[in-house]
Protein backbone atom coordinates (compact mmCIF):
# COMPACT_ATOMS: atom_id res chain seq x y z
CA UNK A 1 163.55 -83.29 45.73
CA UNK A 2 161.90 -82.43 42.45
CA UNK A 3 161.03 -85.76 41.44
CA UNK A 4 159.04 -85.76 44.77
CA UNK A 5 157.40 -82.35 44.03
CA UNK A 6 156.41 -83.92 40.66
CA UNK A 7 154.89 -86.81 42.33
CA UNK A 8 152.85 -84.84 44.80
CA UNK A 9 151.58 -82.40 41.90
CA UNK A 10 150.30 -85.26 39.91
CA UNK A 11 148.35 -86.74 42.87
CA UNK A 12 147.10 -83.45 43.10
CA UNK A 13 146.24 -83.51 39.45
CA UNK A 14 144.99 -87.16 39.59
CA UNK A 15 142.29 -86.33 42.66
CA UNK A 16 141.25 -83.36 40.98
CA UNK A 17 140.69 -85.13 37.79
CA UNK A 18 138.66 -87.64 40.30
CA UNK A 19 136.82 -84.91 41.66
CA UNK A 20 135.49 -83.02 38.44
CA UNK A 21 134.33 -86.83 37.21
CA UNK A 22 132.52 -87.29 40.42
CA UNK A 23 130.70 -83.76 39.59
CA UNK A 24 129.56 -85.09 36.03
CA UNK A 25 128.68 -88.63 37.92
CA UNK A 26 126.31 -87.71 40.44
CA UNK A 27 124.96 -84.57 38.70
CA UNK A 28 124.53 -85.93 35.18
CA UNK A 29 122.89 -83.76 32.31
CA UNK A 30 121.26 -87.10 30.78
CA UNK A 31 118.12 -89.04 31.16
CA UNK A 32 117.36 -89.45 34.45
CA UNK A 33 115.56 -92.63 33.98
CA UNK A 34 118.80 -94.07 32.39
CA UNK A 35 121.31 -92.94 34.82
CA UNK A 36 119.57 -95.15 37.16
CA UNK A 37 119.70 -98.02 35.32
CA UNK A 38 123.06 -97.93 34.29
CA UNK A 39 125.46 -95.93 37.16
CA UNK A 40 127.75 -98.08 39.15
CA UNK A 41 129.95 -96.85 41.87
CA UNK A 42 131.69 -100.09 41.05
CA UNK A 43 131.68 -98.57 37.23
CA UNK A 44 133.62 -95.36 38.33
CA UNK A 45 136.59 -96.87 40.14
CA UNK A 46 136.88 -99.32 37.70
CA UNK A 47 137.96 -96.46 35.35
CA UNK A 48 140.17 -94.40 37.71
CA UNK A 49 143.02 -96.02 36.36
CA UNK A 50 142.43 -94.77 32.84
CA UNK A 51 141.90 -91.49 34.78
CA UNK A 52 144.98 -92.06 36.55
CA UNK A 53 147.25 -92.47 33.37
CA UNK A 54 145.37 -89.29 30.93
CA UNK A 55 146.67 -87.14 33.97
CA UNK A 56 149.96 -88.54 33.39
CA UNK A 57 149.77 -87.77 29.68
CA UNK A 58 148.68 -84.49 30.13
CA UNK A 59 150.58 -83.52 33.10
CA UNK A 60 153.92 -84.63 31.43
CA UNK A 61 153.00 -83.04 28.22
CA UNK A 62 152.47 -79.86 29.95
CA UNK A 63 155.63 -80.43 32.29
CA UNK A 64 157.54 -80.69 28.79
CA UNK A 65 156.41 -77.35 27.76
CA UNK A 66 156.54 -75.18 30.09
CA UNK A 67 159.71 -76.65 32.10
CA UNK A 68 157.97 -76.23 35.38
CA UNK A 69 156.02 -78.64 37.63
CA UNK A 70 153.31 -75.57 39.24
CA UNK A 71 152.34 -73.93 36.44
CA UNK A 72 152.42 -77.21 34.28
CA UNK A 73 150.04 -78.71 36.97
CA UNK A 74 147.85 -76.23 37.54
CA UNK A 75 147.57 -75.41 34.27
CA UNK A 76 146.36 -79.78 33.55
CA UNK A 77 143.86 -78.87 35.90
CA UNK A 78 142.74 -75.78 33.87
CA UNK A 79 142.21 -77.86 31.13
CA UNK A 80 140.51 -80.83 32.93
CA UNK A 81 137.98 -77.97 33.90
CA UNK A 82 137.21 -76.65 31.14
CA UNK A 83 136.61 -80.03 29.24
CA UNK A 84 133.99 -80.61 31.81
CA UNK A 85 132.33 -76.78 31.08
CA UNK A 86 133.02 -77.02 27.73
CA UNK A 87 131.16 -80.44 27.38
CA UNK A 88 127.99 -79.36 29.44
CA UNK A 89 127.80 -76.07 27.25
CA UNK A 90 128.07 -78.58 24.00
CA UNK A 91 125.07 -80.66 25.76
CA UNK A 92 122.98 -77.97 26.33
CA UNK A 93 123.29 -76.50 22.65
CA UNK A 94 123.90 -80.20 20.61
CA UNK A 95 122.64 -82.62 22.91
CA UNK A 96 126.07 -84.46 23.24
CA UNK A 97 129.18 -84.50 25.85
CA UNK A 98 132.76 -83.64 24.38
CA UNK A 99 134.41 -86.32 22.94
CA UNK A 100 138.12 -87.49 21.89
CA UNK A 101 137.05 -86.51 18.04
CA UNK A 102 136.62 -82.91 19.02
CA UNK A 103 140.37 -82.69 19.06
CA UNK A 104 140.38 -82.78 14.60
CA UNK A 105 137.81 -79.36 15.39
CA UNK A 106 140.62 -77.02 16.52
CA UNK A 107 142.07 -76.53 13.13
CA UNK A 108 138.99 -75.51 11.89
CA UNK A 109 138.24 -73.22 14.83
CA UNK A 110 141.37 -71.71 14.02
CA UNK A 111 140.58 -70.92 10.70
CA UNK A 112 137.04 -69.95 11.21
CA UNK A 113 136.09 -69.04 15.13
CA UNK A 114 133.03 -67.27 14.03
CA UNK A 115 131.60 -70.96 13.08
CA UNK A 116 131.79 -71.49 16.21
CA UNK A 117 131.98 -69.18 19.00
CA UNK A 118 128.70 -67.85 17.81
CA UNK A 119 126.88 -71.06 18.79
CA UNK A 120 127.91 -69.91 22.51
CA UNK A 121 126.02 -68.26 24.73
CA UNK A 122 127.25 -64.71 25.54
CA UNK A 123 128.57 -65.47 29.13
CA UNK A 124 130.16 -68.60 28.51
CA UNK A 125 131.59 -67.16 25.57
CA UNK A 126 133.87 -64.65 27.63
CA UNK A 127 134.86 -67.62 30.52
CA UNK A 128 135.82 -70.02 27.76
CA UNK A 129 137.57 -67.31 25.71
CA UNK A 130 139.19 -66.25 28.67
CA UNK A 131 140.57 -69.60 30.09
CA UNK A 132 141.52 -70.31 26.70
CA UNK A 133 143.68 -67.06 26.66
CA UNK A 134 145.01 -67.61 30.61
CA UNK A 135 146.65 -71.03 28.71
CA UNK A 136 148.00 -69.71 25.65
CA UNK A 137 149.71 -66.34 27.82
CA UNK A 138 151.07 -68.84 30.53
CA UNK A 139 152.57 -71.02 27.45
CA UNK A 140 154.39 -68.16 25.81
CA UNK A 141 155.15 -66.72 29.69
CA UNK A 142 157.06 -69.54 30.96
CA UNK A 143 158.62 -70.16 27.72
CA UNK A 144 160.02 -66.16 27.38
CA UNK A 145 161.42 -66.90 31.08
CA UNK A 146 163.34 -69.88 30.45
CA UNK A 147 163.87 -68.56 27.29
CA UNK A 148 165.68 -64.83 28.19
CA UNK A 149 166.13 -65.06 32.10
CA UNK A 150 166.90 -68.79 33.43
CA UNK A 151 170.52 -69.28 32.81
CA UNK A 152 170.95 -73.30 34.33
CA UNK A 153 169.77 -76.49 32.34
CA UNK A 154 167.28 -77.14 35.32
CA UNK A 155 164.30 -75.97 32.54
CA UNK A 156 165.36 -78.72 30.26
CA UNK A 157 165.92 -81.90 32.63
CA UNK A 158 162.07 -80.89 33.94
CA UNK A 159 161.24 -80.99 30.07
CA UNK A 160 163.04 -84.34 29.70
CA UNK A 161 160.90 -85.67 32.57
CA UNK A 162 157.78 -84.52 31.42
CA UNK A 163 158.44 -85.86 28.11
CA UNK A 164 159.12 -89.17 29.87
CA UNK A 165 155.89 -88.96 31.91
CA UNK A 166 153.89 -88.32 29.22
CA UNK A 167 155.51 -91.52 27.02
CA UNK A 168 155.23 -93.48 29.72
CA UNK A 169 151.11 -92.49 30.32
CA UNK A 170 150.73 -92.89 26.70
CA UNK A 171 152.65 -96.51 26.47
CA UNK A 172 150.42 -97.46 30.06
CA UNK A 173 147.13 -96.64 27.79
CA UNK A 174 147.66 -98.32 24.63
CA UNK A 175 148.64 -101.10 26.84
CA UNK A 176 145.77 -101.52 28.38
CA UNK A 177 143.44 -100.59 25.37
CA UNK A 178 145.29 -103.52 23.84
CA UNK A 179 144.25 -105.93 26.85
CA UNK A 180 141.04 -105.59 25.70
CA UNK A 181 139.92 -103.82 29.10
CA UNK A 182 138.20 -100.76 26.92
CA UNK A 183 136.62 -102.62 25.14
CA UNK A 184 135.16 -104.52 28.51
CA UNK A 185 134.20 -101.46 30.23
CA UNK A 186 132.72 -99.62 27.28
CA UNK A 187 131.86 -102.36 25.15
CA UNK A 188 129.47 -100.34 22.56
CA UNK A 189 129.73 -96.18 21.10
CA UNK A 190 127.42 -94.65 24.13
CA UNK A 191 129.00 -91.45 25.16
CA UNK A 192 125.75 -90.63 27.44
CA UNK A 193 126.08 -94.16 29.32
CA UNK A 194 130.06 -93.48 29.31
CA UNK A 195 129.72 -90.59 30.76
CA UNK A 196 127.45 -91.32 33.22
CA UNK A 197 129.16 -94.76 34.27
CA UNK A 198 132.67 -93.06 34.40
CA UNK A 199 132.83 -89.68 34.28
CA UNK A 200 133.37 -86.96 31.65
CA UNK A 201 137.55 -86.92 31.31
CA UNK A 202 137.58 -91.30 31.65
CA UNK A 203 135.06 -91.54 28.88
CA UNK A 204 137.30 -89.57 26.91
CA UNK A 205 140.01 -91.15 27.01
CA UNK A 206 138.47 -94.46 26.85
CA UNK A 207 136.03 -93.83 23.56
CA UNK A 208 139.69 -92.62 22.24
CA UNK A 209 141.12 -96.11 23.12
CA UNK A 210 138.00 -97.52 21.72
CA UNK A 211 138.47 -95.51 18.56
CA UNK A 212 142.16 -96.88 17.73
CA UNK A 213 140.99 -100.60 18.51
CA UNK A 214 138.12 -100.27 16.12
CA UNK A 215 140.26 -98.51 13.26
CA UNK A 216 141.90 -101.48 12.98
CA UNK A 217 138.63 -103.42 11.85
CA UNK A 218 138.26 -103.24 7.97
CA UNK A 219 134.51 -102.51 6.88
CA UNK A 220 132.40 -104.52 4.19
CA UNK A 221 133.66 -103.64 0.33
CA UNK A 222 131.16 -102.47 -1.80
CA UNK A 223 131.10 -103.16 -5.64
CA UNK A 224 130.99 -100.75 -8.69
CA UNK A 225 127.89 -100.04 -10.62
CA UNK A 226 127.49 -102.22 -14.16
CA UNK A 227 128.58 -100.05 -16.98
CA UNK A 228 125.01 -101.23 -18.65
CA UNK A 229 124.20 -100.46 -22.18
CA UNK A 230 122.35 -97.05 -22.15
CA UNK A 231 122.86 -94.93 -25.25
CA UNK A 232 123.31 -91.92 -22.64
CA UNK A 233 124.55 -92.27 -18.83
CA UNK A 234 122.01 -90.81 -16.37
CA UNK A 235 122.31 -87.16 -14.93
CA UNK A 236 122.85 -88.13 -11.27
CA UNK A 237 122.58 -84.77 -8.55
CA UNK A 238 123.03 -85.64 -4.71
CA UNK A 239 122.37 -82.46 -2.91
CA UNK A 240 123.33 -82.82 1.31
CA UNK A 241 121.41 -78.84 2.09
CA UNK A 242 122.89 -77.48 5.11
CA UNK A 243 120.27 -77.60 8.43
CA UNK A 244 117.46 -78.51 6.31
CA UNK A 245 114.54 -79.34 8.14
CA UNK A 246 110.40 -79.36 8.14
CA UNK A 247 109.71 -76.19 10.17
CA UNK A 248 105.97 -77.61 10.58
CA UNK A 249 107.86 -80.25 12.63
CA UNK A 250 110.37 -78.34 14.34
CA UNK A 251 107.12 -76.09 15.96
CA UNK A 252 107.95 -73.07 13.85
CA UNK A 253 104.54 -73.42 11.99
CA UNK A 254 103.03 -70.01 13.32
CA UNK A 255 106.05 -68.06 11.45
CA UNK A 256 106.18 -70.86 8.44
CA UNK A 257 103.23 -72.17 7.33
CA UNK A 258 103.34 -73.31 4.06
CA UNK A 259 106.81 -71.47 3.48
CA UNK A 260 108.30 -74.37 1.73
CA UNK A 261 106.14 -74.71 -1.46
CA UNK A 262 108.30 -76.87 -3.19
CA UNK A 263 108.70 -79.86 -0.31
CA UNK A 264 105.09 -79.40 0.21
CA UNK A 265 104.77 -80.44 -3.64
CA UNK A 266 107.31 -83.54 -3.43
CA UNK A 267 105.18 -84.45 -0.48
CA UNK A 268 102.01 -84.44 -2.80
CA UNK A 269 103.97 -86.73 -5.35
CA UNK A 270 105.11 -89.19 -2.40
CA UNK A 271 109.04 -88.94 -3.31
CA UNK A 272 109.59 -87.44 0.76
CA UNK A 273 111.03 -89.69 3.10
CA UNK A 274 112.85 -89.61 6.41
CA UNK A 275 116.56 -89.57 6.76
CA UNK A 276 117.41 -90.61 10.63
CA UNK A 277 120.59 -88.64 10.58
CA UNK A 278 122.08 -89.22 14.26
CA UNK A 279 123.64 -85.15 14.76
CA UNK A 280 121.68 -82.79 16.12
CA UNK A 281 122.61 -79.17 15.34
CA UNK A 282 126.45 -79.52 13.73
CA UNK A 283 128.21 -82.74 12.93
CA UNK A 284 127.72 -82.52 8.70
CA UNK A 285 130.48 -85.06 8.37
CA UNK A 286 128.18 -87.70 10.10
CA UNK A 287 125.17 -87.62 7.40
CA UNK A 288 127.52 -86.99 4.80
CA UNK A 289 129.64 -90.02 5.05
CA UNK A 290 126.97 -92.22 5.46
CA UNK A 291 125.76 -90.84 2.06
CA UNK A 292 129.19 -91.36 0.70
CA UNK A 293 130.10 -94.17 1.77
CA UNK A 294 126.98 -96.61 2.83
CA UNK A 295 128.12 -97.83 6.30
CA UNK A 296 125.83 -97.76 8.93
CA UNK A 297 127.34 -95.76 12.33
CA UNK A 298 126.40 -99.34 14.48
CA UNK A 299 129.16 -101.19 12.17
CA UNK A 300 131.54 -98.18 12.67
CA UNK A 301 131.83 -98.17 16.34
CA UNK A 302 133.55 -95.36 17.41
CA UNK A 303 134.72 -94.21 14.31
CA UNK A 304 131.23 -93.26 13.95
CA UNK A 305 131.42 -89.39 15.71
CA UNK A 306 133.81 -88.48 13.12
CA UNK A 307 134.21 -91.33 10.29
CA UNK A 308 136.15 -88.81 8.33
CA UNK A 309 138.99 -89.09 10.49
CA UNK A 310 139.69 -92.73 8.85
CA UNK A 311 137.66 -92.27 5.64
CA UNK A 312 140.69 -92.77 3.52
CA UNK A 313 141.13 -96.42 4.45
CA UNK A 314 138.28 -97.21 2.10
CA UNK A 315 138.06 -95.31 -0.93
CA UNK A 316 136.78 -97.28 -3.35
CA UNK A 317 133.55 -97.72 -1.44
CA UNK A 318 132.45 -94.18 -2.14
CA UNK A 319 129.73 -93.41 -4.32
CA UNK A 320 131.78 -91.48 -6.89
CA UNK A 321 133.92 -94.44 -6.90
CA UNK A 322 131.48 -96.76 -6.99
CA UNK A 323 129.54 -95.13 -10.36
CA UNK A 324 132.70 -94.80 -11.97
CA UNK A 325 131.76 -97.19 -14.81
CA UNK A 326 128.84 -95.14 -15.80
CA UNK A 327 129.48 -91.42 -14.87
CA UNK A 328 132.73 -89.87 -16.47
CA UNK A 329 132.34 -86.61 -14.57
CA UNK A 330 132.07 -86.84 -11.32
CA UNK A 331 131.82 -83.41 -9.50
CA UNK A 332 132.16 -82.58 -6.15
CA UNK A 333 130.90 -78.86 -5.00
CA UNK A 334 130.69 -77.10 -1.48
CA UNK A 335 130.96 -73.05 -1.81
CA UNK A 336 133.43 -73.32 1.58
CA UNK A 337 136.87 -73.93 2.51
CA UNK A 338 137.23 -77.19 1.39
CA UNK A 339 139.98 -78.70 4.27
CA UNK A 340 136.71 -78.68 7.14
CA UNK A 341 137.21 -82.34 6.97
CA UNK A 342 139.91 -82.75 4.87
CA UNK A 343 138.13 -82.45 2.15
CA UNK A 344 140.28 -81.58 0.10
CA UNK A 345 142.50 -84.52 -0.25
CA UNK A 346 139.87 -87.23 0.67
CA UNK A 347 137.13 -86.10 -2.17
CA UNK A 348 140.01 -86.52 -5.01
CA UNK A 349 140.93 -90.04 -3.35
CA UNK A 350 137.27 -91.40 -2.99
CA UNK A 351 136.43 -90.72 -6.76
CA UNK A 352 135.87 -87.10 -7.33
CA UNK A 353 137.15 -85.62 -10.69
CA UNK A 354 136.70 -82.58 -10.15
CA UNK A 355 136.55 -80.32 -7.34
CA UNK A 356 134.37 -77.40 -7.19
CA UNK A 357 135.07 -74.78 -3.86
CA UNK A 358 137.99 -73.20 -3.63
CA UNK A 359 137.87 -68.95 -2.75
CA UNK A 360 138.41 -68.47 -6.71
CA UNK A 361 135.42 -70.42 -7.63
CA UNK A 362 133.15 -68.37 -5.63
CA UNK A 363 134.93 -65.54 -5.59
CA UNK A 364 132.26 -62.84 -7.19
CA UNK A 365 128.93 -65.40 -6.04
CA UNK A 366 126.28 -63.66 -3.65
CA UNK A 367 126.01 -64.30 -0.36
CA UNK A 368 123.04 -64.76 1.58
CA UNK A 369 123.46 -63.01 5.37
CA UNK A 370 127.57 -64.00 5.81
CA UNK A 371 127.59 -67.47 3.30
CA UNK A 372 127.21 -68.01 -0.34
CA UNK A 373 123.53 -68.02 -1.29
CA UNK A 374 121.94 -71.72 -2.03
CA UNK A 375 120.74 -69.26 -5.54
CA UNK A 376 124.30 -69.19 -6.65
CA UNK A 377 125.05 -72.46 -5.85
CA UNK A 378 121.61 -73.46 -7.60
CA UNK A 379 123.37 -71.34 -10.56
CA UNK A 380 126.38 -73.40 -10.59
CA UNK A 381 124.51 -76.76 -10.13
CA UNK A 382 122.46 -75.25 -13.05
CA UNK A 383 125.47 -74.92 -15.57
CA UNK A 384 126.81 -78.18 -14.55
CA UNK A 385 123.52 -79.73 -15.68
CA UNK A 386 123.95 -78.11 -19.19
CA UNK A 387 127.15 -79.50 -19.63
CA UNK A 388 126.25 -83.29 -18.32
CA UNK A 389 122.94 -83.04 -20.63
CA UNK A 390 125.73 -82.31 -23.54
CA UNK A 391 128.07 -84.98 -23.13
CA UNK A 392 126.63 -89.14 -23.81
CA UNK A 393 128.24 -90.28 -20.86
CA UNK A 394 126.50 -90.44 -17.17
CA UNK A 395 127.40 -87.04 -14.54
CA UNK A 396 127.40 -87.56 -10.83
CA UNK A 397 127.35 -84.05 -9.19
CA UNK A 398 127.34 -83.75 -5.65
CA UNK A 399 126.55 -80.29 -3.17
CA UNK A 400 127.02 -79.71 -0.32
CA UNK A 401 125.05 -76.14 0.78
CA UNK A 402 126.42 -73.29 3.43
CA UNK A 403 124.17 -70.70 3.44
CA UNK A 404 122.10 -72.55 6.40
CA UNK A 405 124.62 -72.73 8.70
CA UNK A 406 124.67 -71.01 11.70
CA UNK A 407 125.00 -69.00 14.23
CA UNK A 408 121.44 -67.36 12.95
CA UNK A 409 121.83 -64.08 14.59
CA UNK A 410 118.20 -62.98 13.95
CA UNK A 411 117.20 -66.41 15.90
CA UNK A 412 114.24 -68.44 14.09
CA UNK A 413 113.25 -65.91 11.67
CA UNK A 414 116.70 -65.90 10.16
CA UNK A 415 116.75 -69.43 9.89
CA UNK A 416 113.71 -69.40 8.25
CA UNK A 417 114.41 -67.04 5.84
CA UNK A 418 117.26 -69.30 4.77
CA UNK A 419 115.13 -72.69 4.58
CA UNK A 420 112.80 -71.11 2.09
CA UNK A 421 115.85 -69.90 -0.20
CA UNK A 422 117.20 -74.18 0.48
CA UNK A 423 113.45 -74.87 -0.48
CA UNK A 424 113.77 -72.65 -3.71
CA UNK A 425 117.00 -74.74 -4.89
CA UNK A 426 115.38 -77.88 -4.30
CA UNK A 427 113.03 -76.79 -7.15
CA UNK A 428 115.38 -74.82 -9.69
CA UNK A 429 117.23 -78.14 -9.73
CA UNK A 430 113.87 -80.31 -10.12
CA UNK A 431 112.94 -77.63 -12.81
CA UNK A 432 116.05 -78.04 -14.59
CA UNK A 433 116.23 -81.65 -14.93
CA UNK A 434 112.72 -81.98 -15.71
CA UNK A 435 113.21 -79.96 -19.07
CA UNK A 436 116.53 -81.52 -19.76
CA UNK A 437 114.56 -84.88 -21.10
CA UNK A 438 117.27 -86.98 -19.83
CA UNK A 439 117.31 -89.81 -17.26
CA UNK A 440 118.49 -88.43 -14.06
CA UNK A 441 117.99 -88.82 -10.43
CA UNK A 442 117.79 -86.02 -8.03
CA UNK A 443 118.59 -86.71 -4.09
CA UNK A 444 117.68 -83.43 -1.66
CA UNK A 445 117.92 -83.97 2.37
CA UNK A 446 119.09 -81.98 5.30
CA UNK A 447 122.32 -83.11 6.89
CA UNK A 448 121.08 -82.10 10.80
CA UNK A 449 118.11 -80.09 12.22
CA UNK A 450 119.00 -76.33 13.63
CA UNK A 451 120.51 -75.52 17.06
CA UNK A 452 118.04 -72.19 17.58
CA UNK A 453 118.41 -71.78 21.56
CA UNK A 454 114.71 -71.07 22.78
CA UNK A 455 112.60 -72.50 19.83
CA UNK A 456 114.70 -75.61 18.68
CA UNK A 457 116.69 -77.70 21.28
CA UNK A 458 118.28 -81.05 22.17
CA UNK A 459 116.27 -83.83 22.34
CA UNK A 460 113.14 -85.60 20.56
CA UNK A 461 113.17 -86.27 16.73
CA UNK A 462 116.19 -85.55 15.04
CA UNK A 463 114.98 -86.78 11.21
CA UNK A 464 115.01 -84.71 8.25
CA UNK A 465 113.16 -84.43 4.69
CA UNK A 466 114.64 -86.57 1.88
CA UNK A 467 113.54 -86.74 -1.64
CA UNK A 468 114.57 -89.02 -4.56
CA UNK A 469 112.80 -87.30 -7.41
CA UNK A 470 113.37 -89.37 -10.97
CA UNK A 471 113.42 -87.59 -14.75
CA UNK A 472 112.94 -89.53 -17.93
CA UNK A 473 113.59 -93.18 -17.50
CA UNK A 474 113.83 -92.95 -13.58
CA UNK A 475 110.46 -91.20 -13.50
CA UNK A 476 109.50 -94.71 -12.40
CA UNK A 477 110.97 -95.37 -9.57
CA UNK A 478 108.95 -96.51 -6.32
CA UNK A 479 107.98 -93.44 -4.56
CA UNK A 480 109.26 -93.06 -0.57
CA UNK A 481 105.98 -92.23 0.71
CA UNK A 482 107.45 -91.09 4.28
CA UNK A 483 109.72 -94.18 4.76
CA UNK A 484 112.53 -93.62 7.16
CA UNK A 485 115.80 -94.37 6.22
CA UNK A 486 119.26 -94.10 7.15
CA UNK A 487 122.04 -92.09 5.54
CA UNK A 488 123.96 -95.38 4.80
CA UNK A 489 120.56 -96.51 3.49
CA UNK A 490 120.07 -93.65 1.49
CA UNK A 491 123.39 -94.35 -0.19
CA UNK A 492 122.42 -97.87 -0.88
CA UNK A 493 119.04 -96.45 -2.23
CA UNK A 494 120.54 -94.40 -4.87
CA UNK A 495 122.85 -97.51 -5.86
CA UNK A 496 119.89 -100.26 -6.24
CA UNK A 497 117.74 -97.42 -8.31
CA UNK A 498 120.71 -96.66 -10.75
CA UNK A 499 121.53 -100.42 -10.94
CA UNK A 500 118.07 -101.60 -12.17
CA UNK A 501 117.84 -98.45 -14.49
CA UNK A 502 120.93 -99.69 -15.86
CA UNK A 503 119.98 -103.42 -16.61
């Protein structure tokens, strides 16, 4: 009898799961040119049974813990729901659907909510806390009662089921990732045209399929840098300055102009390019691993959305690793916790020898509204200069700013006001080196544009400044002149500038 109440919940679950991909099918929040090149009714059944078998997952997994079929079914439907609100609230504020890679977020939201929640509107805010609270009380609920007032073993056979269904979904998945059927039906790393072919909740689980299969692809080595025969190594300062950004192109030119003094002057020397970074408002990880580690997001695949989440298979690619030979101190600083990411055990793995970022080292630094101020940073970055200039052998210092990131409660004018004080490190650094003497290279760019709901949304450009500024024998260098480049091409830049300084 209960194995055919658990078969008629998960149809119930199943058709549900139908209907909410239906919703995101024939009301998309994409192009609407695209959708109607690209939607298929024929599309959308074709991915029911991938549908079919993530409500089996989740349905069993819920089954297993809570120990009863109801709750655990309506509470798969709960979530199914809220992936769907979730993802159009994450559209309307990054310009991008939920994905399977949102799942490495929750630690961090965990640990720092206010990162976060503050990017949500005010009314969605309370629904999503709420549903978010309905789940965890009806977890701990059900639990308690099996726990202190169910005295048969009928909790724990339902929990052995579940745990069965949800093996059983999972083993039906992989199997069919491994046919190569994924791969058919969502041959390239489009979550838009997913989403709009299949549904919200089948593009997730098939982009996660997707993910796995492409994992097990092994990207292009790159080699080390020559050791050369320079007396002195270069000084070499990569600084990734969070939500950096042109306000003249983001429209804030009325409240800006000519705020940013010392871009305006790299301009005027022709070392400002274009880095086609692919986030939009968040997604650091993107523009920094493609400065790290020099492969494009089209030979990634799906790894791409979050290419830290296998960044460890290929260490010796990095750029710390890779300038080794020439730089014996090769610093890594970001004034924040340093596991968003994991970086904390990747940065020491890809080359780092030394790790600048825990709460000691910026313990007593000044904070700028509720981050550490780019001026302390530029402080630190400062000392570290003095000490590289010191030593014969080559430095390789890289930052990663915080004091940009958002939620900007004071809207564009509090963004702003943190630009200018990015702007103002760009030139205490360029200051620095330039009375040091030494050869060094200096590499400034925004990881993403803002998120500023009102005055800068979704959609359009997404570029932002870079400058490659050389000191002594790097003064040289060809200037940029406005070229656009990736962030895998930027790390290949600074590679082919160091290697001809070095021959």
């Amino acid at each position: 009898m209960n194995n055919i109440k658990i078969f008629y919940l998960l149809l119930i679950v199943y058709f549900t799961f139908e209907f909410l991909d239906l919703k995101v099918y024939f009301f998309p929040r994409v192009n609407k040119d695209a959708v109607k090149c690209i939607r298929s009714m024929a599309g959308f059944f074709q991915a029911s049974i991938f549908r079919f078998f993530m409500a089996f997952m989740m349905f069993g997994a819920l089954l297993f813990l809570v120990g009863h079929p109801g709750p655990a079914a309506v509470l798969t439907i709960l979530i199914g729901v809220l992936l769907v609100f979730g993802s159009g609230l994450k559209r309307n504020v990054l310009g991008e659907p939920l994905m399977f890679s949102d799942v490495a977020v929750i630690g961090a939201f965990v640990r720092h909510p206010r990162f976060y929640i503050g990017a949500i509107p005010p009314f969605a805010r309370v629904l999503v806390l709420a549903g978010l609270a309905l789940l965890g009380l009806s977890f701990v609920g059900l639990l308690l009662n099996d726990l202190f007032y169910s005295r048969s073993g009928h909790g724990l056979v339902l929990r052995i089921e579940g745990l069965g269904l949800f093996a059983m979904g999972y083993v039906c998945l992989n199997g069919l990732g491994q046919t190569g059927l994924a791969r058919k039906i969502l041959p390239v790393a489009d979550l838009d045209a997913g989403e709009v072919r299949y549904g919200l909740l089948a593009t997730i689980v098939l982009s996660w399929l997707r993910w796995k299969d492409d994992c097990r692809h092994k990207l292009q080595n790159w080699p080390q840098v020559p050791a050369g025969r320079l007396d002195q190594g270069p000084v070499i300062i990569v600084i990734q300055s969070e939500s950096f950004a042109d306000s003249r192109e983001l429209g804030l030119e009325d409240e800006s102009a000519c705020s940013l003094p010392n871009l305006l002057q790299a301009e005027r020397e022709g070392v400002v390019g274009r880095l086609q970074v692919s986030g939009f408002g968040a997604y650091t990880m993107r523009t920094e691993y493609g400065v790290l580690f020099g492969h494009e997001e089209k030979e990634l695949g799906f790894r791409r959305f979050d290419p830290y989440l296998t960044a460890g298979k290929q260490t010796d690619d990095a750029l710390a690793a890779r300038l080794a030979p020439i730089c014996e101190g090769r610093i890594f600083l970001h004034p924040h916790d340093l596991r968003f990411y994991g970086r904390d055990a990747l940065m020491p793995a890809v080359g780092f020898n030394l790790l600048i970022g825990t709460e000691e080292d910026f313990a007593d630094a000044a904070h700028c509204g509720v981050h550490v101020a780019d001026r302390a940073v530029g402080d630190r970055i400062l000392a570290l200069i003095d000490d590289a200039v010191a030593k014969p052998s080559g430095t390789f210092i890289c930052t990663v700013t915080i004091e940009n990131h958002g939620p900007w409660s004071g809207g564009a004018a509090d963004y702003l006001h943190h630009l200018r004080n990015g702007d103002e490190l760009l030139g205490r650094v360029a200051s620095a080196l330039e009375q040091t003497g030494r050869d060094a290279l200096l590499v400034f760019y925004g990881d993403h544009r803002p998120s500023l709901p009102g005055a800068v949304m979704p959609g359009g450009a997404r570029h932002t400044p870079v400058i490659i500024q050389g000191f002594g024998a790097f003064h040289a260098i060809a200037r940029l002149n406005g070229e656009a480049m990736t962030p895998a091409g930027l790390h290949h830049r600074i590679i082919s500038l160091i290697t001809q300084q070095m021959k």
